[in-house]
N, C-alpha and C. Protein backbone atom coordinates (compact mmCIF):
# COMPACT_ATOMS: atom_id res chain seq x y z
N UNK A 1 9.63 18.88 9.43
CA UNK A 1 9.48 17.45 9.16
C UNK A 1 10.17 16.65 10.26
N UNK A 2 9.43 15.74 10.81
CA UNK A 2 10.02 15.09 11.68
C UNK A 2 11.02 14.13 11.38
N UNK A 3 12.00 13.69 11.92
CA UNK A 3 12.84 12.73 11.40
C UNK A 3 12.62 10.98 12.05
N UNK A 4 12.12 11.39 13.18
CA UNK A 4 11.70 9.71 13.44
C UNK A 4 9.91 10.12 14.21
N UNK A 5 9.46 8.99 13.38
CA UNK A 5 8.17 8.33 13.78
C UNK A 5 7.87 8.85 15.50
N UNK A 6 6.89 9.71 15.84
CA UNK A 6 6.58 9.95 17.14
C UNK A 6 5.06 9.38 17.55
N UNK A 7 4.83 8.19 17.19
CA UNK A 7 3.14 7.74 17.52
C UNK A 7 1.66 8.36 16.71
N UNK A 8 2.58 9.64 15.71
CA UNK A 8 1.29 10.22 15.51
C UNK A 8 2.05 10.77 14.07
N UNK A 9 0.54 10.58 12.83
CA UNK A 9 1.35 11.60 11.38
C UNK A 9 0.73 12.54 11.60
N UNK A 10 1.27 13.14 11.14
CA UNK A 10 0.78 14.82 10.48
C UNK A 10 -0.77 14.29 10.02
N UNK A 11 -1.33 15.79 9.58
CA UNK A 11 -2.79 15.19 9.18
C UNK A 11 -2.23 14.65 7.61
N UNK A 12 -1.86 15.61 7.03
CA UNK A 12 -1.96 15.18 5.69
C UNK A 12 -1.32 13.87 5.47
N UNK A 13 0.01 13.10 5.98
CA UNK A 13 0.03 11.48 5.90
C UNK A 13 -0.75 10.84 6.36
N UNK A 14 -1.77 11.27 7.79
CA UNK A 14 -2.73 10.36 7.81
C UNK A 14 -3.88 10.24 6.89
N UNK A 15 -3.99 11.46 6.51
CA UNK A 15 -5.29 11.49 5.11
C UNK A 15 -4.67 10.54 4.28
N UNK A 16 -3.53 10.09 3.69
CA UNK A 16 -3.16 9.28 3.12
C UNK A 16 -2.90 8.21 3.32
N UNK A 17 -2.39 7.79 4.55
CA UNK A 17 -2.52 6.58 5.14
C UNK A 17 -3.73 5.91 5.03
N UNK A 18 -4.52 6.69 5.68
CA UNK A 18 -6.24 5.83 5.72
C UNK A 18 -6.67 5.18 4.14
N UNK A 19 -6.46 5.89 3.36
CA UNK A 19 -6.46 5.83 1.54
C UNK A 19 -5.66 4.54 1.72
N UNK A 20 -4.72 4.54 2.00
CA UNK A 20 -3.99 2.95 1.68
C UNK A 20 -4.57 1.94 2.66
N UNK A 21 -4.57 2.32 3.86
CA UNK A 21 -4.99 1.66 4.35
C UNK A 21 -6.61 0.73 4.10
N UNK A 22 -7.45 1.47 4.30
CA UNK A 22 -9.11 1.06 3.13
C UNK A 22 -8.83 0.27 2.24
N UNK A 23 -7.61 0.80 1.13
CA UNK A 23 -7.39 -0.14 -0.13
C UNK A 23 -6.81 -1.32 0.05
N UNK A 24 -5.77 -1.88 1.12
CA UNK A 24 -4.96 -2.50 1.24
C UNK A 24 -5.83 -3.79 1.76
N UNK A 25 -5.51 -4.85 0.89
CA UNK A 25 -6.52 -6.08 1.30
C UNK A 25 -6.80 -7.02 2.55
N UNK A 26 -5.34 -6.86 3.45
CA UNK A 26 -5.31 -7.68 4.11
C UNK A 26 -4.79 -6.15 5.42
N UNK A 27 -5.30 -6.28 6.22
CA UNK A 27 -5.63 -5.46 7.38
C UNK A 27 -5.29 -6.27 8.85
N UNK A 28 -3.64 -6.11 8.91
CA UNK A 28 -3.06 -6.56 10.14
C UNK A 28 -2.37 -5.67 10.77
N UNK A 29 -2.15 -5.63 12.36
CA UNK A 29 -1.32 -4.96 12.44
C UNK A 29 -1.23 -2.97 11.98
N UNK A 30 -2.45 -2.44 12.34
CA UNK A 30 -2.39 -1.45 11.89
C UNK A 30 -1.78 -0.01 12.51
N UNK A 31 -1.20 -0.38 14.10
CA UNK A 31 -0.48 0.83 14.50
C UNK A 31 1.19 0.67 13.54
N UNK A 32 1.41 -0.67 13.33
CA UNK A 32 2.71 -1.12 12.82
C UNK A 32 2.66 -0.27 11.55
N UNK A 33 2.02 -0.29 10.97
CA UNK A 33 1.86 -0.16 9.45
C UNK A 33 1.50 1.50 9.17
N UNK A 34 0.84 2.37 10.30
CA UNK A 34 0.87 3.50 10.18
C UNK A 34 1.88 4.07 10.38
N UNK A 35 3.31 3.47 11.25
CA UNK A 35 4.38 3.68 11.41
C UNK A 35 5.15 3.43 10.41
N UNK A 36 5.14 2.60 9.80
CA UNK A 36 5.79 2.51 8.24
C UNK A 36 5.20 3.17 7.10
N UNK A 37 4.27 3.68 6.90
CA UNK A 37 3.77 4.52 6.26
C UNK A 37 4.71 5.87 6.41
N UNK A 38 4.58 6.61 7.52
CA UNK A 38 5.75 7.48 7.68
C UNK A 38 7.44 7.14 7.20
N UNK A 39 8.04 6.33 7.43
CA UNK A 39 8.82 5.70 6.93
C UNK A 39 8.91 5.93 5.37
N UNK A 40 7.83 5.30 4.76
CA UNK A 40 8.11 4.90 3.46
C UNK A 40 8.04 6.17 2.28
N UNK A 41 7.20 6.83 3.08
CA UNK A 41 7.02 8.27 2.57
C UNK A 41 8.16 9.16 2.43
N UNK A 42 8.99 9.20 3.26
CA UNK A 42 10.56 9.90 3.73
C UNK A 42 11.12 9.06 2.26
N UNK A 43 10.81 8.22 1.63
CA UNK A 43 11.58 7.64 0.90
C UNK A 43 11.08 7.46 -0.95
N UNK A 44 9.53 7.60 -0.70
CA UNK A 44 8.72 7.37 -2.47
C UNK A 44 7.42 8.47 -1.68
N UNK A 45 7.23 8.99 -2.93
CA UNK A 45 5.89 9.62 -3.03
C UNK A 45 4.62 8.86 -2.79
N UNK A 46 3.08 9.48 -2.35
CA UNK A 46 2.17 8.41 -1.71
C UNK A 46 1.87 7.73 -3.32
N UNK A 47 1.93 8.40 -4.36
CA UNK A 47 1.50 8.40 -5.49
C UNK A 47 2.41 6.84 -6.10
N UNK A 48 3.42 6.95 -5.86
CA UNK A 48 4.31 5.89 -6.42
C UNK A 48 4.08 4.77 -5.27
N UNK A 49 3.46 4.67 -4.07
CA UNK A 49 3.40 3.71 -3.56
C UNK A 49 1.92 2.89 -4.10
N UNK A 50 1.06 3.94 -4.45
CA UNK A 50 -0.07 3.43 -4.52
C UNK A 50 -0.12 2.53 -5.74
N UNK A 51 0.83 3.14 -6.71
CA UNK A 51 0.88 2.47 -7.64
C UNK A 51 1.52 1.45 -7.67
N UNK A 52 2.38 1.16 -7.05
CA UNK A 52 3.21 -0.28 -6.60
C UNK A 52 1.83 -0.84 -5.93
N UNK A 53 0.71 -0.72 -4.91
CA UNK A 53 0.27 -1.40 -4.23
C UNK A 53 -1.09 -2.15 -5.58
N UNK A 54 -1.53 -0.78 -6.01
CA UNK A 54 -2.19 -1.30 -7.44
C UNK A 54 -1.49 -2.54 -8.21
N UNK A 55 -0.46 -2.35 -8.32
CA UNK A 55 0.04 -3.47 -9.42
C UNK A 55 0.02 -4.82 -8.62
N UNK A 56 0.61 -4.48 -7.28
CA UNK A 56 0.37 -6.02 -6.35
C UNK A 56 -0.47 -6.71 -6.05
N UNK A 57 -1.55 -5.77 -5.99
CA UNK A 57 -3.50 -6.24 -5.75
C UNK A 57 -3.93 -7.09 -7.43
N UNK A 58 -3.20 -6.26 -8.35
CA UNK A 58 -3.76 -6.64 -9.89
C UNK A 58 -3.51 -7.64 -10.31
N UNK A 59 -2.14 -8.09 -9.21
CA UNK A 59 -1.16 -9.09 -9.97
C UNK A 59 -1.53 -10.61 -9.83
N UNK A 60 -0.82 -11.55 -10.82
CA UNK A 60 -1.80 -13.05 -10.14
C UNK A 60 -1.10 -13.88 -8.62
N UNK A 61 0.08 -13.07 -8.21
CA UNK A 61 1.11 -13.43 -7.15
C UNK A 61 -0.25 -13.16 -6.09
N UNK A 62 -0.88 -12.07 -5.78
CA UNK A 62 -1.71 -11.53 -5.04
C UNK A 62 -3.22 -12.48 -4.97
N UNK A 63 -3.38 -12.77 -6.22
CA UNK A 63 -4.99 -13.11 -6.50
C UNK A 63 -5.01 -14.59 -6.68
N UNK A 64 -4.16 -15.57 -6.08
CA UNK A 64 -4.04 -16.93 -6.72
C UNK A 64 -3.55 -17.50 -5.54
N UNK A 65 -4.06 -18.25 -4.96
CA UNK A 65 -4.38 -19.31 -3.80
C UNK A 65 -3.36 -19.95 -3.73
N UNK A 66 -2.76 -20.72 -2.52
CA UNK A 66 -1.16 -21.75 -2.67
C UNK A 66 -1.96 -22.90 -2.71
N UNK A 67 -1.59 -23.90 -2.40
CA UNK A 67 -1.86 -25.31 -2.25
C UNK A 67 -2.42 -25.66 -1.43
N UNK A 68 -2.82 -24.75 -0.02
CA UNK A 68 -3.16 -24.98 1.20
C UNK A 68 -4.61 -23.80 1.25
N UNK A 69 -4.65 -22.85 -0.01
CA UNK A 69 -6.25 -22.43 -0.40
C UNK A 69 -5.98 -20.65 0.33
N UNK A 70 -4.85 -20.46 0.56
CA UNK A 70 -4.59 -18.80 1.41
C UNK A 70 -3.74 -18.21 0.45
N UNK A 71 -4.01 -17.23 0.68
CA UNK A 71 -3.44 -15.89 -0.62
C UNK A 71 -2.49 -15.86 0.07
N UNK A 72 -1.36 -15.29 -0.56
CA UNK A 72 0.23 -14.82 0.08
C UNK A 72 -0.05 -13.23 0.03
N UNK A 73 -0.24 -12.53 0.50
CA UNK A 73 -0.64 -10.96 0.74
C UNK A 73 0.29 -10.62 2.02
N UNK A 74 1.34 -10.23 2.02
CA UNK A 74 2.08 -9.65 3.32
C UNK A 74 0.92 -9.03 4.21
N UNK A 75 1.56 -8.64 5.33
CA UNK A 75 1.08 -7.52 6.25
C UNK A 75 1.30 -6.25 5.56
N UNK A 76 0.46 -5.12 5.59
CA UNK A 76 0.59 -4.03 5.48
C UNK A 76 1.83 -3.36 5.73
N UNK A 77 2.44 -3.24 6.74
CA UNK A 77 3.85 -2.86 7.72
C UNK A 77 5.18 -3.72 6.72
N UNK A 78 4.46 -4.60 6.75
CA UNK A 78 5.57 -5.52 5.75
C UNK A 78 5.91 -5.06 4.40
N UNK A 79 4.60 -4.96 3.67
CA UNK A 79 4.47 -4.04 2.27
C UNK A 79 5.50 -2.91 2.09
N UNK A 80 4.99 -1.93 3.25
CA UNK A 80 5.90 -0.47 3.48
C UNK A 80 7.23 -1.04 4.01
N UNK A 81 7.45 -1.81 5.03
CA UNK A 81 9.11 -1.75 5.30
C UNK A 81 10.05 -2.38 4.29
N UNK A 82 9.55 -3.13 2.84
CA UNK A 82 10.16 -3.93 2.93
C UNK A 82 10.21 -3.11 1.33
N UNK A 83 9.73 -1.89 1.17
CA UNK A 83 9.87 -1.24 0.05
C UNK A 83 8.90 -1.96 -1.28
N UNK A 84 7.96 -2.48 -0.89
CA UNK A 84 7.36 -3.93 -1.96
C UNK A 84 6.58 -3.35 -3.58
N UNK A 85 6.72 -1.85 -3.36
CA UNK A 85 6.10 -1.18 -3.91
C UNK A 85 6.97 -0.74 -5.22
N UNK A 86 8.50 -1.43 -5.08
CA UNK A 86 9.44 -1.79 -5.86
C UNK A 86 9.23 -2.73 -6.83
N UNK A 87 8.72 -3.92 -6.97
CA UNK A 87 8.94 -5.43 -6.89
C UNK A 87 7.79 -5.20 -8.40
N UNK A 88 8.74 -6.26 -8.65
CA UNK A 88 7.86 -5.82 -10.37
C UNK A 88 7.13 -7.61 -9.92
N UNK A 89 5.50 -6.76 -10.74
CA UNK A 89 4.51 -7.80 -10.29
C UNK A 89 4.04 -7.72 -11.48
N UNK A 90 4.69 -8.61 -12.60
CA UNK A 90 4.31 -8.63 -14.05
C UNK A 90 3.03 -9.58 -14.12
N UNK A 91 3.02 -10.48 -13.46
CA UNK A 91 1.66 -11.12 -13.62
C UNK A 91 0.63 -10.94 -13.47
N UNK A 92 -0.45 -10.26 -14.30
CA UNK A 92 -1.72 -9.84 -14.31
C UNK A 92 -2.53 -10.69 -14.64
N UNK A 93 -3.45 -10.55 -13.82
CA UNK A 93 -4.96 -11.68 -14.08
C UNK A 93 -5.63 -10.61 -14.39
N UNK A 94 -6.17 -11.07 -15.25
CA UNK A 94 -7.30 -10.71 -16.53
C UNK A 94 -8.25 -10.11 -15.92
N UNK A 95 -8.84 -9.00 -16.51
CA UNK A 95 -9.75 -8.05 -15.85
C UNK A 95 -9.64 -8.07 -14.43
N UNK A 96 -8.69 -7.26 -13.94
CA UNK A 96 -8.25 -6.99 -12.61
C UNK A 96 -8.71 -5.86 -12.19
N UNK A 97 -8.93 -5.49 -11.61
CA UNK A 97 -9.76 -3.73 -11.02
C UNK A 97 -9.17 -3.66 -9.64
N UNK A 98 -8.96 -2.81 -9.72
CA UNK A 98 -8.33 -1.95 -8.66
C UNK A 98 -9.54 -1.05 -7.29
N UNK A 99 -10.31 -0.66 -8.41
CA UNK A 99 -11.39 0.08 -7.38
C UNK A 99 -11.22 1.39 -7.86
N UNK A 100 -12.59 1.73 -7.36
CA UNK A 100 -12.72 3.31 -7.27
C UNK A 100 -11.54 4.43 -6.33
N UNK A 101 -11.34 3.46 -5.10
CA UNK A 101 -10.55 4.11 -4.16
C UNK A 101 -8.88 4.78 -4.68
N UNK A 102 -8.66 4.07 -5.65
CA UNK A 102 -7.28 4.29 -6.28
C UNK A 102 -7.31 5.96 -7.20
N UNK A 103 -8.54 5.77 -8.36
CA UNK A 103 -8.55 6.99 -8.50
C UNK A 103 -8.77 8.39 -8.33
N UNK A 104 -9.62 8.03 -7.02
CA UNK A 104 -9.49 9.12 -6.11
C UNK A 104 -8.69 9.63 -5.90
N UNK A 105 -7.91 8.71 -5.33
CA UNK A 105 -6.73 9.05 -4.86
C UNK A 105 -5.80 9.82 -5.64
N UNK A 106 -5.65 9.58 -7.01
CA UNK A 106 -4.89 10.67 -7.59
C UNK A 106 -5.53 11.90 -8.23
N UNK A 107 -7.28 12.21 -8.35
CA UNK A 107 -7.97 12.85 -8.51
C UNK A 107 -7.50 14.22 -7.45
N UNK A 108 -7.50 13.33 -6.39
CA UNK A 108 -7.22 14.58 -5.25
C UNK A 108 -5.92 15.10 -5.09
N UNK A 109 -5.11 14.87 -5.93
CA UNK A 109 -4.01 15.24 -5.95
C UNK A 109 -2.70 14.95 -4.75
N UNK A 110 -3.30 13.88 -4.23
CA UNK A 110 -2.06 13.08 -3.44
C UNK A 110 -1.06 12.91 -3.45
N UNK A 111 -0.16 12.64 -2.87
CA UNK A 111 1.63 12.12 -3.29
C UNK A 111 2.20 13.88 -3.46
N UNK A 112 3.59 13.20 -3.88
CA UNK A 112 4.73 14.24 -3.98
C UNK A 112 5.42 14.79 -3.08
């Protein structure tokens, strides 16, 4: 296991990366964010991130416009460095879906 980020994951974090990545709504910054992906992994399972990222996509913080008509959705890189996958996102809007891509994801036995 590597201990610091060398430009490149293993296959199997990148098989997982791409999975978050696809799911993840707002798509900035994506060498940043494959680098924190490694990162965040050293620290939570892919399984417990996804599920933090599920609850943030579900939540009405995510799905509800400011005053100026733009979603507040971090950067990807931001998500992972900033541990966001923590952050209790109790506010759910009503029939929220996640996608197909999520249960795949634990179908295939991801994380751990």
């Amino acid at each position: 296991l590597m201990t610091r980020y060398e430009g490149k994951l293993s296959e199997a974090l990148q098989k997982e990366f791409e999975i978050f990545y696809a799911l993840y709504p707002f798509k900035k910054n994506r060498k940043d964010a494959e680098r924190e992906w490694y990162y965040a992994r050293r620290v939570a399972s892919a399984e417990t991130i996804m599920e933090g990222l599920k609850r943030a996509i579900e939540s009405e913080d995510w799905t509800t416009a400011d005053r100026d008509g733009r979603l507040c959705i971090p950067h990807p890189q931001r998500f992972l460095q900033k541990q966001r996958w923590l952050d209790d996102w109790k506010k759910k809007r009503e029939g929220g879906k996640f996608g197909a891509g999520f249960d795949e994801f634990l179908k295939a036995g991801k994380g751990g």
